[in-house]
Protein backbone atom coordinates (compact mmCIF):
# COMPACT_ATOMS: atom_id res chain seq x y z
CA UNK A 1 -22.91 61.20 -48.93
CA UNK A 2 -19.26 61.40 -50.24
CA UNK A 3 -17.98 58.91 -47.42
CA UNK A 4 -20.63 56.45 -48.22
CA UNK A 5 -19.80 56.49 -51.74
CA UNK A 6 -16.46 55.83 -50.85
CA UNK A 7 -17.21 53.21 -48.03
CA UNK A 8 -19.32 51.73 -51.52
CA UNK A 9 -16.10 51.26 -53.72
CA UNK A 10 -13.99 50.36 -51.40
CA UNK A 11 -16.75 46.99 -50.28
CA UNK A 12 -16.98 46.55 -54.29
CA UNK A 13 -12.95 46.44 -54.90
CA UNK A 14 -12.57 44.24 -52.04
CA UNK A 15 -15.06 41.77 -53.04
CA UNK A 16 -13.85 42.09 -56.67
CA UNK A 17 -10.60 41.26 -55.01
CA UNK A 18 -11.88 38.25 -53.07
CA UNK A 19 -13.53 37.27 -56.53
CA UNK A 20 -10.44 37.68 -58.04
CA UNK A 21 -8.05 36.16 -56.16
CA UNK A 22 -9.95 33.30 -54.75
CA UNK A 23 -8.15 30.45 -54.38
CA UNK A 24 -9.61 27.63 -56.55
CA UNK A 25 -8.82 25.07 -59.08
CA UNK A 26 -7.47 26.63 -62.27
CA UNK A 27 -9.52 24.14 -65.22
CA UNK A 28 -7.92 23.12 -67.89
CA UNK A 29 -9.40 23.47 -71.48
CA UNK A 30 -8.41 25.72 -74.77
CA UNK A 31 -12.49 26.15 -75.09
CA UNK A 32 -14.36 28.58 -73.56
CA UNK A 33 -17.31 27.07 -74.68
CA UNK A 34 -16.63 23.36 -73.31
CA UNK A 35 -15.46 25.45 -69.54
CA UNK A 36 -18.76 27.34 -69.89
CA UNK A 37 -20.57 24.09 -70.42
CA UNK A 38 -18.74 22.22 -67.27
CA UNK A 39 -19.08 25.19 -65.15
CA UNK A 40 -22.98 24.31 -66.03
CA UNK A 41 -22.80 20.52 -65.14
CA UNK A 42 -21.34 20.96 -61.86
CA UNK A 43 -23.91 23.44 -61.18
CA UNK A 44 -26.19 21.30 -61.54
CA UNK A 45 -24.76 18.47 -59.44
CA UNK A 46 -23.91 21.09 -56.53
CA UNK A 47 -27.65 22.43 -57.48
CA UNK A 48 -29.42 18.81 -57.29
CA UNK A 49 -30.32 19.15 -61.18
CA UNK A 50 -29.11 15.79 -61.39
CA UNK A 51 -31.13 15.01 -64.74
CA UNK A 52 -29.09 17.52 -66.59
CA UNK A 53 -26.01 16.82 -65.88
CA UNK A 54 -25.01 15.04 -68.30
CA UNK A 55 -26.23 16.70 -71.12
CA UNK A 56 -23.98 19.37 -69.87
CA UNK A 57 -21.05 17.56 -69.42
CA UNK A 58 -21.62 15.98 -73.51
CA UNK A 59 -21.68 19.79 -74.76
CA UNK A 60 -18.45 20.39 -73.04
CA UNK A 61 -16.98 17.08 -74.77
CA UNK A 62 -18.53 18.07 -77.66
CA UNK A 63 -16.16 21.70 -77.85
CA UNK A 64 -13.35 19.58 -76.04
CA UNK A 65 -13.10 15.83 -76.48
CA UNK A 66 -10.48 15.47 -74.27
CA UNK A 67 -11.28 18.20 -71.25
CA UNK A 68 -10.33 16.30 -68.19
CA UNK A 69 -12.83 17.61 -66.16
CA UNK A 70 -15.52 17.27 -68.51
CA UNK A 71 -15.07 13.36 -68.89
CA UNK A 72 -15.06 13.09 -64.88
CA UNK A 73 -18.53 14.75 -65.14
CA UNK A 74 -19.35 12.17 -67.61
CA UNK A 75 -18.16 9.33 -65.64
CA UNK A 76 -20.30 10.37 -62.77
CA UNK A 77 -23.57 10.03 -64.60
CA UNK A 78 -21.63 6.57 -66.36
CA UNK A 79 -22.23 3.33 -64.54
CA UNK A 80 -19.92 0.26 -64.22
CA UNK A 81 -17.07 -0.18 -66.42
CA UNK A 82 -18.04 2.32 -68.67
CA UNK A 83 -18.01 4.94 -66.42
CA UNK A 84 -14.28 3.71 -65.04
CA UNK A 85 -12.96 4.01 -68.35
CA UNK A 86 -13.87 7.54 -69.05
CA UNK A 87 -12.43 8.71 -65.71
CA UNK A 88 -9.07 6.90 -66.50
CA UNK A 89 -9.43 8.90 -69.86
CA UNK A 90 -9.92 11.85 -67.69
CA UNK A 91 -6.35 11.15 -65.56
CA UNK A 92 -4.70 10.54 -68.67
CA UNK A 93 -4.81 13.86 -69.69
CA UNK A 94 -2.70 16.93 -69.34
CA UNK A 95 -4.25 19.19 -66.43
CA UNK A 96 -2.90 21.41 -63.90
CA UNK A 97 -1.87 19.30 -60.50
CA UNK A 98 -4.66 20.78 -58.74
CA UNK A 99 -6.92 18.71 -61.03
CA UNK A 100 -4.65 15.75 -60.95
CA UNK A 101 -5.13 15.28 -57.31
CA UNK A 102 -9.04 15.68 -58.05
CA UNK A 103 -9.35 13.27 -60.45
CA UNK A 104 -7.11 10.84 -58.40
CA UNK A 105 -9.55 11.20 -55.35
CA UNK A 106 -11.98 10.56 -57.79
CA UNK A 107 -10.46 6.85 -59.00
CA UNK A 108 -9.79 6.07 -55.40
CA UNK A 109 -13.02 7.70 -54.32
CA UNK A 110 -14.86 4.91 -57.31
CA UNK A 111 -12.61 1.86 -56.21
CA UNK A 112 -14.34 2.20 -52.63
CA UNK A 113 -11.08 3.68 -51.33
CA UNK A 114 -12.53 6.26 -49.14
CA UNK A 115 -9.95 7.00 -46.96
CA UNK A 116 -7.22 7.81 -49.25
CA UNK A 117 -9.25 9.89 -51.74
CA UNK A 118 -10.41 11.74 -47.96
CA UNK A 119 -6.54 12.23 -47.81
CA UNK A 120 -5.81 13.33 -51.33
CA UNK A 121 -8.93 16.28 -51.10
CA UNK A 122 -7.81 16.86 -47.44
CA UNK A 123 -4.32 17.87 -48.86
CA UNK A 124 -5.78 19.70 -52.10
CA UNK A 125 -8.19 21.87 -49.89
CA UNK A 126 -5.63 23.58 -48.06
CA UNK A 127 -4.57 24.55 -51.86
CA UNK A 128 -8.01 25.49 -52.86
CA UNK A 129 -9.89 26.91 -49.82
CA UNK A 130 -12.34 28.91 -51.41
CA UNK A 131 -13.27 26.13 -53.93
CA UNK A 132 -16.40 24.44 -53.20
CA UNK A 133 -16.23 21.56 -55.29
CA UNK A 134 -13.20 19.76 -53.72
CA UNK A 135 -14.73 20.81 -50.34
CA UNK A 136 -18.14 19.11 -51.10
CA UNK A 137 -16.38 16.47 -52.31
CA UNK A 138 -14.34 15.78 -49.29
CA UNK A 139 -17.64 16.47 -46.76
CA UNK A 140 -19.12 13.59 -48.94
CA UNK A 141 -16.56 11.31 -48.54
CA UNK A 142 -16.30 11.91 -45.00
CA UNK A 143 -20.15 11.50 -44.69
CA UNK A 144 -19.81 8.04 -46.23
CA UNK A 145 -17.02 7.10 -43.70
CA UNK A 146 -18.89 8.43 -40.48
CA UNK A 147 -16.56 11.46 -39.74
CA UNK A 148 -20.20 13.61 -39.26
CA UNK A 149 -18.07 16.40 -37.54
CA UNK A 150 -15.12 17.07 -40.30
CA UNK A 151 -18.21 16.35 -43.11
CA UNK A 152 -20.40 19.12 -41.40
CA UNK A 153 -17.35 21.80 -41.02
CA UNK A 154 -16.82 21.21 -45.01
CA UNK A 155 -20.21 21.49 -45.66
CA UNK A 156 -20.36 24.99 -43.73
CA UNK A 157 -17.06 25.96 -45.01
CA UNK A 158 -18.54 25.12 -48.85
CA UNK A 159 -22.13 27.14 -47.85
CA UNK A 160 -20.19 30.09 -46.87
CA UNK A 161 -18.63 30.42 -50.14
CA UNK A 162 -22.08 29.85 -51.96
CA UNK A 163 -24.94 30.41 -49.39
CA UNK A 164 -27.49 28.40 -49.38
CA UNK A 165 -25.66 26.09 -51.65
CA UNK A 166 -28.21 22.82 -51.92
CA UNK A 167 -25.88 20.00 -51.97
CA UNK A 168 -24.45 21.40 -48.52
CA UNK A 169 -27.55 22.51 -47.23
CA UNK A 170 -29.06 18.43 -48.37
CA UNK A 171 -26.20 16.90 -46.52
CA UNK A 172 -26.36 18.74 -43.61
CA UNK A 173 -30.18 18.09 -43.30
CA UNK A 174 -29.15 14.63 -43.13
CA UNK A 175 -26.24 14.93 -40.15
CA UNK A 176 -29.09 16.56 -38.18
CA UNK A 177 -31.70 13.47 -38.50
CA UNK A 178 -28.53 11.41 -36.95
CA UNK A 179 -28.59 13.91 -34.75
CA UNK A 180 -31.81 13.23 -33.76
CA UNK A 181 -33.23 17.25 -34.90
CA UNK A 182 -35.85 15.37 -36.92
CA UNK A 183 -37.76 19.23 -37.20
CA UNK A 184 -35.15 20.84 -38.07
CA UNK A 185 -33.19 18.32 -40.78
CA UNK A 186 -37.58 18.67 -42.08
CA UNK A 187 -36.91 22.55 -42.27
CA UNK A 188 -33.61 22.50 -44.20
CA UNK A 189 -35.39 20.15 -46.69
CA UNK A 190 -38.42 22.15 -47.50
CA UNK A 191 -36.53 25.29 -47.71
CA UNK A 192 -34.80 23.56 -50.61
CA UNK A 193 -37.90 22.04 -52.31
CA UNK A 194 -39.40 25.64 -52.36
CA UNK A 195 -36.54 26.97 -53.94
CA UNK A 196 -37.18 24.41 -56.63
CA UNK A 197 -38.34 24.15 -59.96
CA UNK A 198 -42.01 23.02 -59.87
CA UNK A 199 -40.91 19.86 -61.82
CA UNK A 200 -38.05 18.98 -59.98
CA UNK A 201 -37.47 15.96 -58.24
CA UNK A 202 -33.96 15.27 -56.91
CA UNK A 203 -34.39 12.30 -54.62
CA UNK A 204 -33.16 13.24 -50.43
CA UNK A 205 -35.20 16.44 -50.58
CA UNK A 206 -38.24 14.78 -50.62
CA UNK A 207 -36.85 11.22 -49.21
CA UNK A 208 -35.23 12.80 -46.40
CA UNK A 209 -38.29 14.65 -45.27
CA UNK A 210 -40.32 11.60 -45.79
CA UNK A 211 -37.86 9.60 -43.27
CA UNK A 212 -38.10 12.36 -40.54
CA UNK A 213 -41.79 12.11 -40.50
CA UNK A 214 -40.98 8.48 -39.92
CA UNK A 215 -38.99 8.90 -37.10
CA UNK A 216 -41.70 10.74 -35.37
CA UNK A 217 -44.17 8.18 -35.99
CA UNK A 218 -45.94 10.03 -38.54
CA UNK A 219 -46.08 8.11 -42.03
CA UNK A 220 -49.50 9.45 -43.31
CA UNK A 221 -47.10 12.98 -43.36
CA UNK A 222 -44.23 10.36 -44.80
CA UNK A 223 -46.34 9.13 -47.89
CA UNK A 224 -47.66 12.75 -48.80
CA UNK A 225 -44.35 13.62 -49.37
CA UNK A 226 -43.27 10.68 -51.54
CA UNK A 227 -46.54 11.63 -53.54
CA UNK A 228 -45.60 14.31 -54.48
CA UNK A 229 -42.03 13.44 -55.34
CA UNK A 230 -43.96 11.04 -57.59
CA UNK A 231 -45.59 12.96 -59.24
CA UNK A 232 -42.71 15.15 -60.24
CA UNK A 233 -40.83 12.39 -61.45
CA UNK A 234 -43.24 11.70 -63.64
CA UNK A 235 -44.49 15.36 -65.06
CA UNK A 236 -40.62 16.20 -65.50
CA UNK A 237 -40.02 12.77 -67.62
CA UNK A 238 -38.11 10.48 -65.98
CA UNK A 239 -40.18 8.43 -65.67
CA UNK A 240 -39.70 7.85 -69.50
CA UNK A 241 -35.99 6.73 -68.64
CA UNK A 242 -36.62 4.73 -65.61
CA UNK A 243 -39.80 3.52 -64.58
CA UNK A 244 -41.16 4.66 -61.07
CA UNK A 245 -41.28 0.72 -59.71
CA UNK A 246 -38.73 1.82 -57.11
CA UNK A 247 -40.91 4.65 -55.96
CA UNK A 248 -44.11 2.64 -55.09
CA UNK A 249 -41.83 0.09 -53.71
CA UNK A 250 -40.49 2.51 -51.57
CA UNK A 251 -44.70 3.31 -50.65
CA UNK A 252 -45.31 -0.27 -50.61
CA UNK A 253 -42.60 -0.51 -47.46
CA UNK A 254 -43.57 1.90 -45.04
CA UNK A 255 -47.40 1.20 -45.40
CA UNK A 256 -46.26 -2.86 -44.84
CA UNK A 257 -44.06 -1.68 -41.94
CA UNK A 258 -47.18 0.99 -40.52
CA UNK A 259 -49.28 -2.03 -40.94
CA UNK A 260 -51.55 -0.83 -44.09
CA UNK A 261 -51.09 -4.66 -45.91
CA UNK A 262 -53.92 -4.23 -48.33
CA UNK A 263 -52.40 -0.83 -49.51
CA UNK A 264 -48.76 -2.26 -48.80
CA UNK A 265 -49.53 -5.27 -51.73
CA UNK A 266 -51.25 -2.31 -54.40
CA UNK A 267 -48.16 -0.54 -54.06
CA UNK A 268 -45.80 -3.34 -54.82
CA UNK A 269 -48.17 -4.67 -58.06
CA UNK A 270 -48.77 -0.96 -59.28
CA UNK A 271 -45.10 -0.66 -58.76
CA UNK A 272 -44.39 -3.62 -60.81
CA UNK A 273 -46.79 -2.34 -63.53
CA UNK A 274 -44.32 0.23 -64.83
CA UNK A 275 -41.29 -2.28 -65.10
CA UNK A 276 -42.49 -4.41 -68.21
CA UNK A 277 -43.05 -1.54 -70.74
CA UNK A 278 -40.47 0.24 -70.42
CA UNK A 279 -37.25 0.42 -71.67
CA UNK A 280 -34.81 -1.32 -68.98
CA UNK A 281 -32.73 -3.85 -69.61
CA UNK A 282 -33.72 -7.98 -69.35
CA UNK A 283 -31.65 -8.50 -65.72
CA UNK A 284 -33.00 -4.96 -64.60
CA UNK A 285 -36.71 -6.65 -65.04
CA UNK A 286 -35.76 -9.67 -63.64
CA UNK A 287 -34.50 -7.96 -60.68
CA UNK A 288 -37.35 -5.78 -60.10
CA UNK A 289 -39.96 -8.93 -60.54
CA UNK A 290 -37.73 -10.48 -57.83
CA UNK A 291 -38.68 -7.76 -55.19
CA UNK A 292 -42.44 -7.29 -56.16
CA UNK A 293 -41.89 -11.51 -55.13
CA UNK A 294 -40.21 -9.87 -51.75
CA UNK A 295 -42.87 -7.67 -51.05
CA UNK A 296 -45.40 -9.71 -52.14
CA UNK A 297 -44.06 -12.55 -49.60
CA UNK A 298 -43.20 -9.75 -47.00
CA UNK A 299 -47.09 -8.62 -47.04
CA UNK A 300 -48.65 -11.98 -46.97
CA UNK A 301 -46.43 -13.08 -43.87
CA UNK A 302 -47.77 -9.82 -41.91
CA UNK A 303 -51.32 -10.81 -42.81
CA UNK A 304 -51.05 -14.42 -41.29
CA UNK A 305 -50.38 -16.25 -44.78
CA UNK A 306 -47.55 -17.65 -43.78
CA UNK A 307 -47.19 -20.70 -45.93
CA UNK A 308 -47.85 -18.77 -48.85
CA UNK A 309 -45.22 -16.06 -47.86
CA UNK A 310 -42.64 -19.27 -47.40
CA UNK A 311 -43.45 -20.28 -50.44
CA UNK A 312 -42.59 -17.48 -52.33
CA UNK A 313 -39.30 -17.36 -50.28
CA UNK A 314 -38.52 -21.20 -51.86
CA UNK A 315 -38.77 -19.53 -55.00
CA UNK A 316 -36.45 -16.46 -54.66
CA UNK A 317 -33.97 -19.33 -52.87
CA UNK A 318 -33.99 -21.10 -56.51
CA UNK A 319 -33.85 -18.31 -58.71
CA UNK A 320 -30.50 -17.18 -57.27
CA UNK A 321 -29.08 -20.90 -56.45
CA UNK A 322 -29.92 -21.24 -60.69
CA UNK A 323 -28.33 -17.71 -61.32
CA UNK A 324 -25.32 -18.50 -61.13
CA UNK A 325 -22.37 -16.44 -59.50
CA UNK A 326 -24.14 -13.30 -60.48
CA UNK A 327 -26.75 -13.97 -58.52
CA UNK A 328 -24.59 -14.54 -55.80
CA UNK A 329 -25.28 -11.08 -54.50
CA UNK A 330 -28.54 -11.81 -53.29
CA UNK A 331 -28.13 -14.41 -50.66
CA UNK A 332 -28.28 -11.81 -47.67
CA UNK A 333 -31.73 -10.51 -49.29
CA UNK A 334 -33.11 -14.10 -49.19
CA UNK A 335 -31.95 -14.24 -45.76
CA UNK A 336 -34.11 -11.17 -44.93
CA UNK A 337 -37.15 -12.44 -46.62
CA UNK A 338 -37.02 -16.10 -45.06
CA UNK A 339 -35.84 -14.42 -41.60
CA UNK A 340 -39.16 -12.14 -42.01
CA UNK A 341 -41.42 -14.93 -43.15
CA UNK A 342 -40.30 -17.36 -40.03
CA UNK A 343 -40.30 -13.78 -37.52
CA UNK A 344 -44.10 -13.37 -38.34
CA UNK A 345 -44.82 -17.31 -38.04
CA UNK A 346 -43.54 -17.37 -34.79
CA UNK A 347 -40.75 -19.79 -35.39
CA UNK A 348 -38.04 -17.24 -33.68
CA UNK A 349 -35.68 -19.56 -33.44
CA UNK A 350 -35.10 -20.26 -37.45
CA UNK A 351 -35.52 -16.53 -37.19
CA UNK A 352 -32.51 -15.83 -35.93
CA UNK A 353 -30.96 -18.63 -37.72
CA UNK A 354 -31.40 -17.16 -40.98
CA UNK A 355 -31.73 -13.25 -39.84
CA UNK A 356 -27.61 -13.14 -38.99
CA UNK A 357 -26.87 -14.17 -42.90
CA UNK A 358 -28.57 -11.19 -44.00
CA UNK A 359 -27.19 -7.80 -44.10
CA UNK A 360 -25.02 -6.93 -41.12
CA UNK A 361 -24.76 -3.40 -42.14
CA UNK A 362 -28.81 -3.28 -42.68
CA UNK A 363 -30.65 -1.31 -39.87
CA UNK A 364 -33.65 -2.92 -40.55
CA UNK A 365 -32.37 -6.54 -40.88
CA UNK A 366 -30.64 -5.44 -37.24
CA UNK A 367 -34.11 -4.87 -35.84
CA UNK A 368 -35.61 -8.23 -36.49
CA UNK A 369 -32.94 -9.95 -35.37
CA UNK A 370 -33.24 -8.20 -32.22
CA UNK A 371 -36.71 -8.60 -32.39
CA UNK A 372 -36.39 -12.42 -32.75
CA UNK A 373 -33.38 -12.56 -30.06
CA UNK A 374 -36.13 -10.70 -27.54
CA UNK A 375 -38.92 -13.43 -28.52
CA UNK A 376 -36.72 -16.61 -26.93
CA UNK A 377 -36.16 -14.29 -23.83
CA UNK A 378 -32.45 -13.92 -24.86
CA UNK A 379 -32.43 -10.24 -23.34
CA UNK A 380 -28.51 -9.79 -23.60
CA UNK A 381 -28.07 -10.82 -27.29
CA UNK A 382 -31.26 -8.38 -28.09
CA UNK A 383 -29.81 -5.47 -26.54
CA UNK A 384 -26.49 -5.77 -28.13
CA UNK A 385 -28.41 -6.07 -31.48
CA UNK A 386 -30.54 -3.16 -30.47
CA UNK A 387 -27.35 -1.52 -29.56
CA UNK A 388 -26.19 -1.82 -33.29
CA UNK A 389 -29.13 -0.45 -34.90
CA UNK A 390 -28.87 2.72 -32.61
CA UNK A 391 -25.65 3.08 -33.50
CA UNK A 392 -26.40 3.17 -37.43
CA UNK A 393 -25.67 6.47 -38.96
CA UNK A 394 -26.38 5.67 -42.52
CA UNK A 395 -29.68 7.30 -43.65
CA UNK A 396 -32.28 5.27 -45.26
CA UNK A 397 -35.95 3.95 -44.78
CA UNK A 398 -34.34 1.51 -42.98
CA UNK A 399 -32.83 3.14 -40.84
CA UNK A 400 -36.20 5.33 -40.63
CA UNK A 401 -38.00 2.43 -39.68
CA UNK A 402 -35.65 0.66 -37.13
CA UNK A 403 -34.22 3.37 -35.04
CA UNK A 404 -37.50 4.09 -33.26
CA UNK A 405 -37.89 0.88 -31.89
CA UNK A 406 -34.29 0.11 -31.17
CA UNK A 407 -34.23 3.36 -28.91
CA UNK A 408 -37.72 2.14 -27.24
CA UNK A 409 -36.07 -1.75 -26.09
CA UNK A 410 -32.98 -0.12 -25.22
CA UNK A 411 -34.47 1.90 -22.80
CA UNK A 412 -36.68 -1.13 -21.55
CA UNK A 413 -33.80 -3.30 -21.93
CA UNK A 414 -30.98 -1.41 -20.12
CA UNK A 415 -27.26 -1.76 -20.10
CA UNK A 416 -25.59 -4.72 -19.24
């Protein structure tokens, strides 16, 4: 009994000095109240409680105005130029270097300047081993930049310090689904959801899962799960702060794509329901009545109404040539929408045509150009299309929705 006692304190005083001496990023603030109150916003990021950040990071503010840290929380939940000028606030003031190279990453990491701010954290995290935020961080970044095998050994490395830490355990669901482990990528997923608040509703949890069932063929399975993310969105509020047009649009795509048209066209106009009464900005509207037009023209081509469909296309063509340069942006969705309107006529050849000005990093907008290539009997230029969608790694519905099919041709198809 003695010897276990003492086996006891001796497991306790090494983990207290683990605890104690783990090497993280000292933060800098006078306020224990304002730490306490950023230790709680990352916690929620790391935790998927993405709704509460910040409210978190304005109570540390609040004790602190000018806690570095606290303003990069801020700036995270920030968009635009708003959001850049509170994280310059952030590097501006007078932190350990720890946190400097943090908050650089994070400038570089905002100006699309992966690689360097993967550099910077690379650097910093043989610093800070045990901390989890600057390994997340970096796994993320590498994630975005297709280095799956560094992103998944941070991701572990971060999980082992916190297990079953849900921001590592979320992006590693999603390296398996590139992987192909559809099941399992499903299994990390739900074990997160059911560790959830009942109101809850952080988005790849429940998007992710729907996209697996997609892969396997199965969006009945796909849709449930959306449901119910719906739902939550809007028992928990936020639907109050954004409407939910982007969730039925998201419904309205796979049933158009699993060829449900009738229930494809309720989703978009249900969708587009939500947008006018609520309290988004004039362009926001504008945008969103631009892609219930998309879907709209999207379903009416797959039910034969071709002309129509085109019609609508004309349309969306005018509204951005009269937008301006802001509208500018836009030109590779038109290109998708006329390319899908002249795919479904049969006109392949104006498919193509107009299908390579869309988006060349779109796996979706990949697969109908393949599609179209495969329609004129141009076999070679269909499997090197094909070949491109397969070798997408960025998760989406789109993705969900292509790969199947490009993996199908290439197998019909061959090599060259």
């Amino acid at each position: 009994m003695k010897k276990s006692h003492t086996a006891l304190v001796l497991i306790l005083s090494l983990l207290f000095i683990n605890t104690l001496f783990a090497q993280k990023m000292t933060i800098t603030t006078n306020s224990k109240e304002a730490l306490a109150a950023f230790n709680e916003s990352y916690d929620h990021f790391l935790n998927l409680r993405n709704q509460q950040i910040a409210a978190a990071a304005d109570k540390a503010l609040a004790a602190d105005p000018n806690f570095a840290m606290a303003l990069m929380m801020k700036s995270v939940t920030t968009a635009g130029d708003a959001g850049m000028e509170i994280l310059t606030k952030a590097t501006e003031q007078k932190v350990t270097k720890e946190e400097t190279h943090y908050l650089k990453a994070c400038v570089m990491s905002r100006k699309q300047n992966n690689n360097s701010a993967i550099a910077v954290l690379q650097k910093l995290a043989t610093k800070v081993p045990d901390d989890e935020r600057v390994l997340t961080f970096l796994a993320a970044l590498q994630l975005q930049e297709g280095d799956y095998e560094g992103a998944l050994a941070n991701f572990t490395k971060a999980e082992k310090i916190v297990p079953g830490l849900p921001y590592a355990v979320q992006n590693k669901a999603g390296i398996l689904i590139t992987d192909g482990k559809y099941a399992d990528a499903r299994d990390n997923y739900k074990k997160l959801i059911k560790n959830m608040d009942a109101d809850a509703s952080p988005f790849l949890p429940f998007f992710g899962t729907a996209w697996t069932y997609l892969y396997e063929d199965e969006p009945a399975a796909a849709l449930e799960m959306i449901d119910e993310y719906l739902a939550r969105y809007n028992r928990n509020g936020a639907a109050q702060g954004f409407p939910p047009v982007w969730i039925w649009n998201h419904k309205g795509r796979i049933n158009l794509e699993s060829g449900n048209l009738d229930e494809a066209m309720r989703c978009y106009e249900t969708g587009y329901k939500s947008v006018q009464p609520s309290q988004i900005d004039s362009t926001q509207k504008l945008l969103y009545l631009g892609r219930l037009h998309h879907g709209r023209a999207r379903t009416l081509a797959k039910m034969g109404k071709t002309d129509e469909a085109w019609s609508i296309a004309e349309n969306l063509k005018k509204m951005i040539e009269d937008g301006g340069e802001q509208a500018e942006q836009y030109w590779p969705r038109y290109y998708y929408l006329a390319g899908y309107v002249k795919l479904e006529a049969g006109d392949y050849k104006d498919a193509i045509s107009l299908l390579k000005q869309s988006d060349k990093n779109n796996a979706f907008h990949g697969v109908l150009l393949a599609r179209a290539y495969y329609k004129v009997g141009d076999s070679d230029n269909a499997r090197t299309a094909y070949q491109k969608v397969a070798d997408n790694k960025r998760n989406s519905v789109e993705r969900a929705l292509a790969y199947p099919e490009a993996q199908k041709m290439l197998a019909k198809l061959g090599t060259n």
